[in-house]
N, C-alpha and C. Protein backbone atom coordinates (compact mmCIF):
# COMPACT_ATOMS: atom_id res chain seq x y z
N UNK A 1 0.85 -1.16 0.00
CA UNK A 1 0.00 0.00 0.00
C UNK A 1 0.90 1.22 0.00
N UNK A 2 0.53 2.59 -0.94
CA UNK A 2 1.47 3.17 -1.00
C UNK A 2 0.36 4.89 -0.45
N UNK A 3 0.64 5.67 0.40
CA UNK A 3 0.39 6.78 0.45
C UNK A 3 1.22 7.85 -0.08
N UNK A 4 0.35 8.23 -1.44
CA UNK A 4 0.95 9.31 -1.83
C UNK A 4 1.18 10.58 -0.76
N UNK A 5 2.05 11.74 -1.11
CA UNK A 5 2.29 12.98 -0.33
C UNK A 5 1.09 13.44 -0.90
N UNK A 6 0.63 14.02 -1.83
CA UNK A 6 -0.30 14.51 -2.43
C UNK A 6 -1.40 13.74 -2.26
N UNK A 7 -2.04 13.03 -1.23
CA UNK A 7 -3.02 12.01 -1.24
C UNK A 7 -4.60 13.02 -1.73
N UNK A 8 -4.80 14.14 -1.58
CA UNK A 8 -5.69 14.55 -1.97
C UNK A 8 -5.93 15.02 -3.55
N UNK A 9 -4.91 15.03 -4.11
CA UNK A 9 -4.87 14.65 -5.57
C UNK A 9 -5.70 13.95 -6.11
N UNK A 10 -6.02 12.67 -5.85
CA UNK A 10 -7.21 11.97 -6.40
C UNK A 10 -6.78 11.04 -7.04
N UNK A 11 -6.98 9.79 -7.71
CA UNK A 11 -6.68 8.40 -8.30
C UNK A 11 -5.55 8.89 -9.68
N UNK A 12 -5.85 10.31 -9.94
CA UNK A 12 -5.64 10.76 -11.10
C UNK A 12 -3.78 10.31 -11.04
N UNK A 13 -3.22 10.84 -10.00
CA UNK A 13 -2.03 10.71 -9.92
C UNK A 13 -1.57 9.40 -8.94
N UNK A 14 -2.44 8.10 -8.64
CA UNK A 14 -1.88 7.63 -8.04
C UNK A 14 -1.04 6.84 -9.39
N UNK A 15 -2.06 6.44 -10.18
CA UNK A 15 -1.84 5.51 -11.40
C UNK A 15 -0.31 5.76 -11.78
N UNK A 16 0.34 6.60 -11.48
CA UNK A 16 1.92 7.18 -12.17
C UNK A 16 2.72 6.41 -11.13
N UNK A 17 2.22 6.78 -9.60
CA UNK A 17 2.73 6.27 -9.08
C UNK A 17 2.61 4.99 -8.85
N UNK A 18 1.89 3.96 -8.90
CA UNK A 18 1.66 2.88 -9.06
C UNK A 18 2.83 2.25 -10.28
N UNK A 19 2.60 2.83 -11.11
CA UNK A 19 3.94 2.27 -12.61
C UNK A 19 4.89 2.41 -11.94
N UNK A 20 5.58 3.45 -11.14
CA UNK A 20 6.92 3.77 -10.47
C UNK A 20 7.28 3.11 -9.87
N UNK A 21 6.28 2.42 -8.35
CA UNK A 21 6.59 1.89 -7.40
C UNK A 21 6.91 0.43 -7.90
N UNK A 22 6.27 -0.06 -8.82
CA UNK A 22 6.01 -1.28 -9.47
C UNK A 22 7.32 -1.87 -10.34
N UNK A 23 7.90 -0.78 -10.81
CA UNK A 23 8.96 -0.97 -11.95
C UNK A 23 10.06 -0.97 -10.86
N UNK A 24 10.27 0.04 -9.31
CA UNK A 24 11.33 0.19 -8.85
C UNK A 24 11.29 -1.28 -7.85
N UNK A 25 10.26 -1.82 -7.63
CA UNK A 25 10.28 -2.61 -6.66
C UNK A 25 10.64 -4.27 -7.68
N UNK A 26 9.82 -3.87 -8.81
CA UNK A 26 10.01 -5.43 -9.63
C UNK A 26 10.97 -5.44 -10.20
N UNK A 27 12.23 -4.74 -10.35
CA UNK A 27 13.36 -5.04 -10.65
C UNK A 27 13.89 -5.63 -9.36
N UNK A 28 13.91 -5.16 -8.68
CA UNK A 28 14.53 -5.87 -7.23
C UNK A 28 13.88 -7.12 -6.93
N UNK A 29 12.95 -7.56 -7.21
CA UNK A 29 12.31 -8.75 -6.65
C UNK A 29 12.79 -9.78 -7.45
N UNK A 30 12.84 -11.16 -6.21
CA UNK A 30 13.46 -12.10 -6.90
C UNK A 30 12.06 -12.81 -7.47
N UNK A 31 12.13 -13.92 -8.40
CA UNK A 31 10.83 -14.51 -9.10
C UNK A 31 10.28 -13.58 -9.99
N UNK A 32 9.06 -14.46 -10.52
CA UNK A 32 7.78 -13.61 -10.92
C UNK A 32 6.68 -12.90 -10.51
N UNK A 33 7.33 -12.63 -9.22
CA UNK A 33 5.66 -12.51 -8.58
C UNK A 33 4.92 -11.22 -9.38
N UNK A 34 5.23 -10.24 -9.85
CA UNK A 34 4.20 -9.18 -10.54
C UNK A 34 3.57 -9.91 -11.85
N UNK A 35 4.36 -10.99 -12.77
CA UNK A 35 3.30 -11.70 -13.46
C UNK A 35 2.65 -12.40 -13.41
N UNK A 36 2.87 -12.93 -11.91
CA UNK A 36 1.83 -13.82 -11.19
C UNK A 36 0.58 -13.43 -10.90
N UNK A 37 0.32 -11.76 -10.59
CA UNK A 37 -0.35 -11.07 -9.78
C UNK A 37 -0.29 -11.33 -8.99
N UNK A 38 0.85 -11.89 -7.94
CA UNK A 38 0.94 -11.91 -6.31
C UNK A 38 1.34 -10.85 -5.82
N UNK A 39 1.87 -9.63 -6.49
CA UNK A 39 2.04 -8.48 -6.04
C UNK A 39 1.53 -7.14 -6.76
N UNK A 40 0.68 -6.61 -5.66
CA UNK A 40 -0.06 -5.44 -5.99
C UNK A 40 0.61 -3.76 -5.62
N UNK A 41 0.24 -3.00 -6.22
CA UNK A 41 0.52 -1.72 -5.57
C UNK A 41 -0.87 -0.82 -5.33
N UNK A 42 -1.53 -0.37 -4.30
CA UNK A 42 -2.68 -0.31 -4.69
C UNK A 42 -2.60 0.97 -3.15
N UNK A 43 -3.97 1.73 -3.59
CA UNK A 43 -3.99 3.16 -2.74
C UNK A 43 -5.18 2.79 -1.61
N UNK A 44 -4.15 3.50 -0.45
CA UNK A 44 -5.64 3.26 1.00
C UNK A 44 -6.49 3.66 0.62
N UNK A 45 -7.45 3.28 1.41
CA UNK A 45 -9.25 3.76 1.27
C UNK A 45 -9.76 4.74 2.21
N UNK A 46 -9.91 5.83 1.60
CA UNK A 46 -9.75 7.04 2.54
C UNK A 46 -11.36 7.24 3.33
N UNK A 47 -11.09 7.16 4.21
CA UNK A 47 -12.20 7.40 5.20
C UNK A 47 -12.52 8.68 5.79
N UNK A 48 -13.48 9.45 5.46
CA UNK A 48 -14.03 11.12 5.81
C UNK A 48 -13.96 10.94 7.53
N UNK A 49 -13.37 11.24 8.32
CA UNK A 49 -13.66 11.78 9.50
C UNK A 49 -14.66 12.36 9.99
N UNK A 50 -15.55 12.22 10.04
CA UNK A 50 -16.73 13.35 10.29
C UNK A 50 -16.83 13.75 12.18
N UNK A 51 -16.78 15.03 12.80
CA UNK A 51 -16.78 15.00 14.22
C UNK A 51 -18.25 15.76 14.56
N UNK A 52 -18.51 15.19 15.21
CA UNK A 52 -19.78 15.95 15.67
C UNK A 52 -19.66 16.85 17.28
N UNK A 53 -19.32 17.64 18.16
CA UNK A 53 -18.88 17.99 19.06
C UNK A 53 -19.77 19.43 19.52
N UNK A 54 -19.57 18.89 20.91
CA UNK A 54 -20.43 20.12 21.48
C UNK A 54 -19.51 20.66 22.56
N UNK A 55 -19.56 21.98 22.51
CA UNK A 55 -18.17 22.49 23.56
C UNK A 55 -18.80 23.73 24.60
N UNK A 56 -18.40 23.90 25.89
CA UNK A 56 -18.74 24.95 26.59
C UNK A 56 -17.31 26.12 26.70
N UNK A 57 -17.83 27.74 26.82
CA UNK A 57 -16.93 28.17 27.14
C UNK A 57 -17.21 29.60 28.19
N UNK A 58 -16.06 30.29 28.79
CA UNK A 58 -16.49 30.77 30.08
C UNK A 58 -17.37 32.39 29.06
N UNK A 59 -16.92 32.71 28.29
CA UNK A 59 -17.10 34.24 27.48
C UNK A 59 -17.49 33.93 25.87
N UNK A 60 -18.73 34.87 25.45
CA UNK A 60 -19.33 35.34 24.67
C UNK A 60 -17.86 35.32 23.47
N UNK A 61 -17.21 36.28 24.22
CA UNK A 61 -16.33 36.52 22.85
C UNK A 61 -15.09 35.26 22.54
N UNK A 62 -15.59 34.22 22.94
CA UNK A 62 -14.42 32.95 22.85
C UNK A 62 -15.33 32.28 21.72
N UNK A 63 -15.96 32.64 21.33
CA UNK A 63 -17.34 31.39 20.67
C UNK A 63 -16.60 31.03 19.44
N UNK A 64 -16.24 32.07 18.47
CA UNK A 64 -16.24 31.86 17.22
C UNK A 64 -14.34 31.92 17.27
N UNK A 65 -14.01 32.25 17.84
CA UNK A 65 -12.44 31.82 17.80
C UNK A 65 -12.29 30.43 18.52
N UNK A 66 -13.11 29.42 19.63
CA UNK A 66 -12.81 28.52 19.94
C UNK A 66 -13.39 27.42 18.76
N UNK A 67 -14.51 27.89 17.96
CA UNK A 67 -14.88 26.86 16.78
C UNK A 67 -14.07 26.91 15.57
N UNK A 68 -13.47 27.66 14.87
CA UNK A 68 -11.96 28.39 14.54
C UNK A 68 -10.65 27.42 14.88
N UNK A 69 -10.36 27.16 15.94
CA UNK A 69 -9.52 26.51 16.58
C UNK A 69 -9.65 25.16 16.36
N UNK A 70 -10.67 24.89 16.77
CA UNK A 70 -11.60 23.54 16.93
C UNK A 70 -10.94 22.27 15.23
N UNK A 71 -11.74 23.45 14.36
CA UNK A 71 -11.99 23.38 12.90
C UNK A 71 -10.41 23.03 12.98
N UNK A 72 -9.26 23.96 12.82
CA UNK A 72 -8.21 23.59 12.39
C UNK A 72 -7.49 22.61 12.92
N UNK A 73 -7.85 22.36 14.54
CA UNK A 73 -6.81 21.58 15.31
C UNK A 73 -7.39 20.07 14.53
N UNK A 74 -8.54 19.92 14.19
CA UNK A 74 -9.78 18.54 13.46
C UNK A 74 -8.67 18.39 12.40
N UNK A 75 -8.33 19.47 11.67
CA UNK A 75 -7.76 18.85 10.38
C UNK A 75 -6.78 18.95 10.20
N UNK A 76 -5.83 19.53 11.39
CA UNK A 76 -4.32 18.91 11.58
C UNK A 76 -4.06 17.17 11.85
N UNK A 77 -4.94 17.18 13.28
CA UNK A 77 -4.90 16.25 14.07
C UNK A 77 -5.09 14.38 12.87
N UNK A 78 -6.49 15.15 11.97
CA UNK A 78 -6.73 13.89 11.29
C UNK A 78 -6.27 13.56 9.65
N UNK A 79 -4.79 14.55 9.68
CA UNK A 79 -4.25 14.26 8.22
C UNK A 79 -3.75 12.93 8.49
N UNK A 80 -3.75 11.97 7.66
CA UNK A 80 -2.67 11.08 7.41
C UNK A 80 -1.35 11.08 7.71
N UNK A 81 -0.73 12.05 7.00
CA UNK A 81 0.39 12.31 7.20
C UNK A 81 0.99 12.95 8.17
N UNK A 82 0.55 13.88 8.44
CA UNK A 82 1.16 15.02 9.28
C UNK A 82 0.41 14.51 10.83
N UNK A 83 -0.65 14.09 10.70
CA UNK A 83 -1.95 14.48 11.96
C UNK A 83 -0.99 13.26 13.10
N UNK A 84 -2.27 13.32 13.95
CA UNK A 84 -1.76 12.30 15.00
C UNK A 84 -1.25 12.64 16.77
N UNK A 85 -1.18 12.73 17.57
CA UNK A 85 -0.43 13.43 18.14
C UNK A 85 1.23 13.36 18.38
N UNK A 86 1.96 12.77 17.12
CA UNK A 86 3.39 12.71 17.63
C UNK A 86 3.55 13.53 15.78
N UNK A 87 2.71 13.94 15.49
CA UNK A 87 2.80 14.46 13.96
C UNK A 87 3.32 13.43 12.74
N UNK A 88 3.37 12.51 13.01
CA UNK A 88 3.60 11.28 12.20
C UNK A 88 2.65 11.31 11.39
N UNK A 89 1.47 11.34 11.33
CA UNK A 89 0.36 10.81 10.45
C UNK A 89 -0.13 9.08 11.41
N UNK A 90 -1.21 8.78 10.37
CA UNK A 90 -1.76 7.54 11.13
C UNK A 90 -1.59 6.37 10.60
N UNK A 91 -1.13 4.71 10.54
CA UNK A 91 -0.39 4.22 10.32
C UNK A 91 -1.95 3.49 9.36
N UNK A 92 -2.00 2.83 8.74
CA UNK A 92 -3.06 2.46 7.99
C UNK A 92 -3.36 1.23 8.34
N UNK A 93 -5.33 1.54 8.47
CA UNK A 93 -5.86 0.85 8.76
C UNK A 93 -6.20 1.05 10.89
N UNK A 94 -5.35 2.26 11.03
CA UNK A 94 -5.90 3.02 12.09
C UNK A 94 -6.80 4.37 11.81
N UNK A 95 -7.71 4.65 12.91
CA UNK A 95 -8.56 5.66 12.53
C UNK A 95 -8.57 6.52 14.09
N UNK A 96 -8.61 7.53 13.85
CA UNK A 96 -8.47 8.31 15.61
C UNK A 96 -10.33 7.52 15.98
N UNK A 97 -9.98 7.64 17.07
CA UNK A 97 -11.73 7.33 17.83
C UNK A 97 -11.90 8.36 18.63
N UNK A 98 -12.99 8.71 19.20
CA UNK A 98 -13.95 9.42 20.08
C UNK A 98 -12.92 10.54 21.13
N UNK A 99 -12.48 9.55 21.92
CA UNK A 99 -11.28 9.58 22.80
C UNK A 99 -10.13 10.67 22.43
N UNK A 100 -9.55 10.17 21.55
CA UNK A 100 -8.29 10.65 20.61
C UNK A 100 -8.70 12.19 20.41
N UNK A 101 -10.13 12.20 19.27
CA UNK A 101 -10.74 13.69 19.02
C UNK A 101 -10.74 14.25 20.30
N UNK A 102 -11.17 13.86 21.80
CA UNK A 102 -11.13 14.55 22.57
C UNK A 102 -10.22 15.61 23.48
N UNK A 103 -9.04 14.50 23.27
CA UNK A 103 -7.93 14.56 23.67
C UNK A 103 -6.89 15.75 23.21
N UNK A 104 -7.19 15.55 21.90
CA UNK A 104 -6.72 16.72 21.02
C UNK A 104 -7.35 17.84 20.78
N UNK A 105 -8.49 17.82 21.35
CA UNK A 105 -9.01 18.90 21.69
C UNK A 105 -9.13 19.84 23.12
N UNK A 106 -8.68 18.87 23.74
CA UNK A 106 -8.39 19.46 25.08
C UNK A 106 -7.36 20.58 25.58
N UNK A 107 -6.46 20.87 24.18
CA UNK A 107 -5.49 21.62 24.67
C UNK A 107 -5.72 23.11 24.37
N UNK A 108 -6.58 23.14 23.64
CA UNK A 108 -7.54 24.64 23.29
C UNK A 108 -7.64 25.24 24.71
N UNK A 109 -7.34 26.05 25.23
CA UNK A 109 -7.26 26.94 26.02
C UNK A 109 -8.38 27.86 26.30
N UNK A 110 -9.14 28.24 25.93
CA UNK A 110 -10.79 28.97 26.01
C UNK A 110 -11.65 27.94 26.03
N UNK A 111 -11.43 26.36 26.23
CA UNK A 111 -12.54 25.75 26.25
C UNK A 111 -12.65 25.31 27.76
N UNK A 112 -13.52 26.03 28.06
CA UNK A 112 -13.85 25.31 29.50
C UNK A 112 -14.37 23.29 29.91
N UNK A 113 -15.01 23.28 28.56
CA UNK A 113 -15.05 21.72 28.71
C UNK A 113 -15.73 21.34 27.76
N UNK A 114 -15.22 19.89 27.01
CA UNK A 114 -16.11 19.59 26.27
C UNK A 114 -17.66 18.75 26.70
N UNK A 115 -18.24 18.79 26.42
CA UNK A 115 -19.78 18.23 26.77
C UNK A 115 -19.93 16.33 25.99
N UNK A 116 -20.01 16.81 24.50
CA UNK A 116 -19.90 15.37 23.57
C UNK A 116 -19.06 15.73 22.59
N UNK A 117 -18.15 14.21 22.07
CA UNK A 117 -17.71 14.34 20.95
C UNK A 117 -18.29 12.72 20.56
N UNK A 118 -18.49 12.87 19.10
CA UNK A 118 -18.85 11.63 18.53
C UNK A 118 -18.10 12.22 17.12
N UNK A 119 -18.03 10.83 16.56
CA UNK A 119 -17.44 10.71 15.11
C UNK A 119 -18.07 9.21 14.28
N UNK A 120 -17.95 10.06 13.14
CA UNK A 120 -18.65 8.80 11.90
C UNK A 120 -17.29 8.95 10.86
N UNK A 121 -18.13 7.81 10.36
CA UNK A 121 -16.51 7.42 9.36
C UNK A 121 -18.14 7.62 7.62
N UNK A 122 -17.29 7.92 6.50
CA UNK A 122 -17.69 7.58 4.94
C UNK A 122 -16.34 7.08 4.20
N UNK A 123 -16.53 6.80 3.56
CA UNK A 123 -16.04 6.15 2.34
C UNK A 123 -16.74 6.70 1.02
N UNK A 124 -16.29 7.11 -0.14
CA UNK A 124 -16.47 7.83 -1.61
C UNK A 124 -16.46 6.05 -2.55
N UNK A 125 -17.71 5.67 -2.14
CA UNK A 125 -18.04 4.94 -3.31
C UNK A 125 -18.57 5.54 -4.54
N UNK A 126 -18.61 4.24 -5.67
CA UNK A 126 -19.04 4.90 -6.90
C UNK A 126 -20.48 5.51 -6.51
N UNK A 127 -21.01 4.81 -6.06
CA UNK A 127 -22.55 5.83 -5.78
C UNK A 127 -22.53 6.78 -4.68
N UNK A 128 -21.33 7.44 -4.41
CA UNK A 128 -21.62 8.64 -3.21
C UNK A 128 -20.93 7.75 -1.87
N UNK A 129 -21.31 9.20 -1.12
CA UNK A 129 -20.89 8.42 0.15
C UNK A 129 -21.39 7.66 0.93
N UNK A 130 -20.61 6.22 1.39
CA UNK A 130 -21.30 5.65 2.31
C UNK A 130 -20.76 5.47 3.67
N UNK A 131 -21.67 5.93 5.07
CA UNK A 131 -21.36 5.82 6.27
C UNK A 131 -20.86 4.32 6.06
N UNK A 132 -19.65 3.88 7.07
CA UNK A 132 -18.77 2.68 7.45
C UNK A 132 -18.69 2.74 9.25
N UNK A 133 -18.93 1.34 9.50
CA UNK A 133 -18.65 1.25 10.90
C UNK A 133 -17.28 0.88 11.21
N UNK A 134 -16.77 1.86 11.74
CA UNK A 134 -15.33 2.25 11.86
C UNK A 134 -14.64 1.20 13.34
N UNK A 135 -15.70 0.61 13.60
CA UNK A 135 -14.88 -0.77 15.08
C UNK A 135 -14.85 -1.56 13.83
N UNK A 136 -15.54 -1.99 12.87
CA UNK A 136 -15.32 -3.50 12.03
C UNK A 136 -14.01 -3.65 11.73
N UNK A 137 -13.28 -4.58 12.18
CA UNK A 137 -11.82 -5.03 11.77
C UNK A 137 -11.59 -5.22 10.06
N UNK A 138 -12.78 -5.85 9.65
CA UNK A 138 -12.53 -5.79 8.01
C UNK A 138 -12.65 -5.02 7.18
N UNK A 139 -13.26 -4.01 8.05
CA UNK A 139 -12.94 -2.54 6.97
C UNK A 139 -12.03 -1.80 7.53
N UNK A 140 -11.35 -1.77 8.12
CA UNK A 140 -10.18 -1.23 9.07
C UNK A 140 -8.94 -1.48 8.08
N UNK A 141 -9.19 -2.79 7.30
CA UNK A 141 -7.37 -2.94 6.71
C UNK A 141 -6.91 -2.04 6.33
N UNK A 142 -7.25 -1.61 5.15
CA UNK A 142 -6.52 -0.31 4.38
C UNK A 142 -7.18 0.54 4.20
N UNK A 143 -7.78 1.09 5.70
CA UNK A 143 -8.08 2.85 5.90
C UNK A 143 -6.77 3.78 6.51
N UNK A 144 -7.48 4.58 5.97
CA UNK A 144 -6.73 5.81 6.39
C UNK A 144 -7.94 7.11 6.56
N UNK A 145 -7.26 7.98 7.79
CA UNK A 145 -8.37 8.79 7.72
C UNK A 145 -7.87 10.13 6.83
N UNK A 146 -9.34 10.72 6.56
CA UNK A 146 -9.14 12.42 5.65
C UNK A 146 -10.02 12.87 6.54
N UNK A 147 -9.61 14.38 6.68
CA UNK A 147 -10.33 15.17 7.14
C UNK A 147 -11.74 15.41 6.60
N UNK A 148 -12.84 15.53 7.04
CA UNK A 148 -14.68 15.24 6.80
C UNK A 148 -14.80 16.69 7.15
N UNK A 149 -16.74 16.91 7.57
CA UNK A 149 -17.11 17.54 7.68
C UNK A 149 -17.62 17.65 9.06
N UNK A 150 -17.35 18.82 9.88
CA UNK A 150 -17.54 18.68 11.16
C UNK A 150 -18.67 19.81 11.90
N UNK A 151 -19.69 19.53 12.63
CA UNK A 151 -20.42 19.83 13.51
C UNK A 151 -19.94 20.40 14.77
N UNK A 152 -19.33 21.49 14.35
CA UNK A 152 -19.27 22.44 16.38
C UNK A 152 -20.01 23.11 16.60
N UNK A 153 -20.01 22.64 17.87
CA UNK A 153 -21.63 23.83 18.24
C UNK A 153 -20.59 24.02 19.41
N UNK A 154 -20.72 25.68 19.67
CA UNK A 154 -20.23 26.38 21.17
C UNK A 154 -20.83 27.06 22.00
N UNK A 155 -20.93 26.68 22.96
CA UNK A 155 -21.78 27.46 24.05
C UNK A 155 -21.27 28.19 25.33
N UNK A 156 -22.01 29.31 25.46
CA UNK A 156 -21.64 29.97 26.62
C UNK A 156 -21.76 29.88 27.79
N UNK A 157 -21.44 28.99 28.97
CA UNK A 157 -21.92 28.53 30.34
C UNK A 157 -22.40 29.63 30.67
């Protein structure tokens, strides 16, 4: 499985890389295995992050700079590459959970506390998106998460 740098590029450019990885790796390999088809090169299955989160805070004027915050720390935290909390990215076929979003949200400084966080997973099938249950181990192999669309709501204690 190969993650492009450019993973948001789209299939358009994996295909190049796929010939590359294929030609640099099947010269090195001993046997036939690429005319066997025992060896594939093939792109993770990107899974939308979606967060749903409800947050309290002590002041009026924290509202729209703590959802601001919120928004960006979501789509640092859940790049592939970069996200994570050691900035590594996420190793595939891991997905942050509930917990994780929380966690990384905890370091926001104007948030007096979070209330709920929940998260859904999609997948970009040919017919649109479809919600995926993100505990199933067999759809877990070759995910990776992308940043989704997220629900903050902020409130003023």
């Amino acid at each position: 499985m190969v993650l492009q740098k450019d993973f948001m590029g789209g299939r358009k450019f994996f295909d190049s890389i796929r010939a590359q990885v294929m030609s640099f790796i099947g010269a090195r390999m001993s046997s036939n295995l690429p005319d066997l088809n025992r060896f594939y090169v093939i792109e993770p299955k990107y899974v939308e992050i979606n967060v749903y989160a409800s947050i309290m805070v002590k002041e009026f004027d924290h509202v729209f700079e703590v959802k601001n915050k919120v928004l960006q720390r979501l789509e640092e935290f859940i790049n592939p590459i970069s996200g994570n909390f050691n900035n590594k990215g996420w190793k595939i076929g891991t997905v942050p959970n509930s917990t994780q979003i929380l966690n990384a949200l905890n370091d926001i400084r104007e948030i007096e506390f979070i209330r709920t966080v929940k998260i859904s997973g999609y997948c970009r099938e040919e017919t649109g998106l479809q919600e995926i249950d993100l505990e199933k181990e067999d759809i877990r192999k070759f995910i990776l998460p992308v940043n989704g669309v997220h629900e903050i709501f902020v409130e003023v204690r």
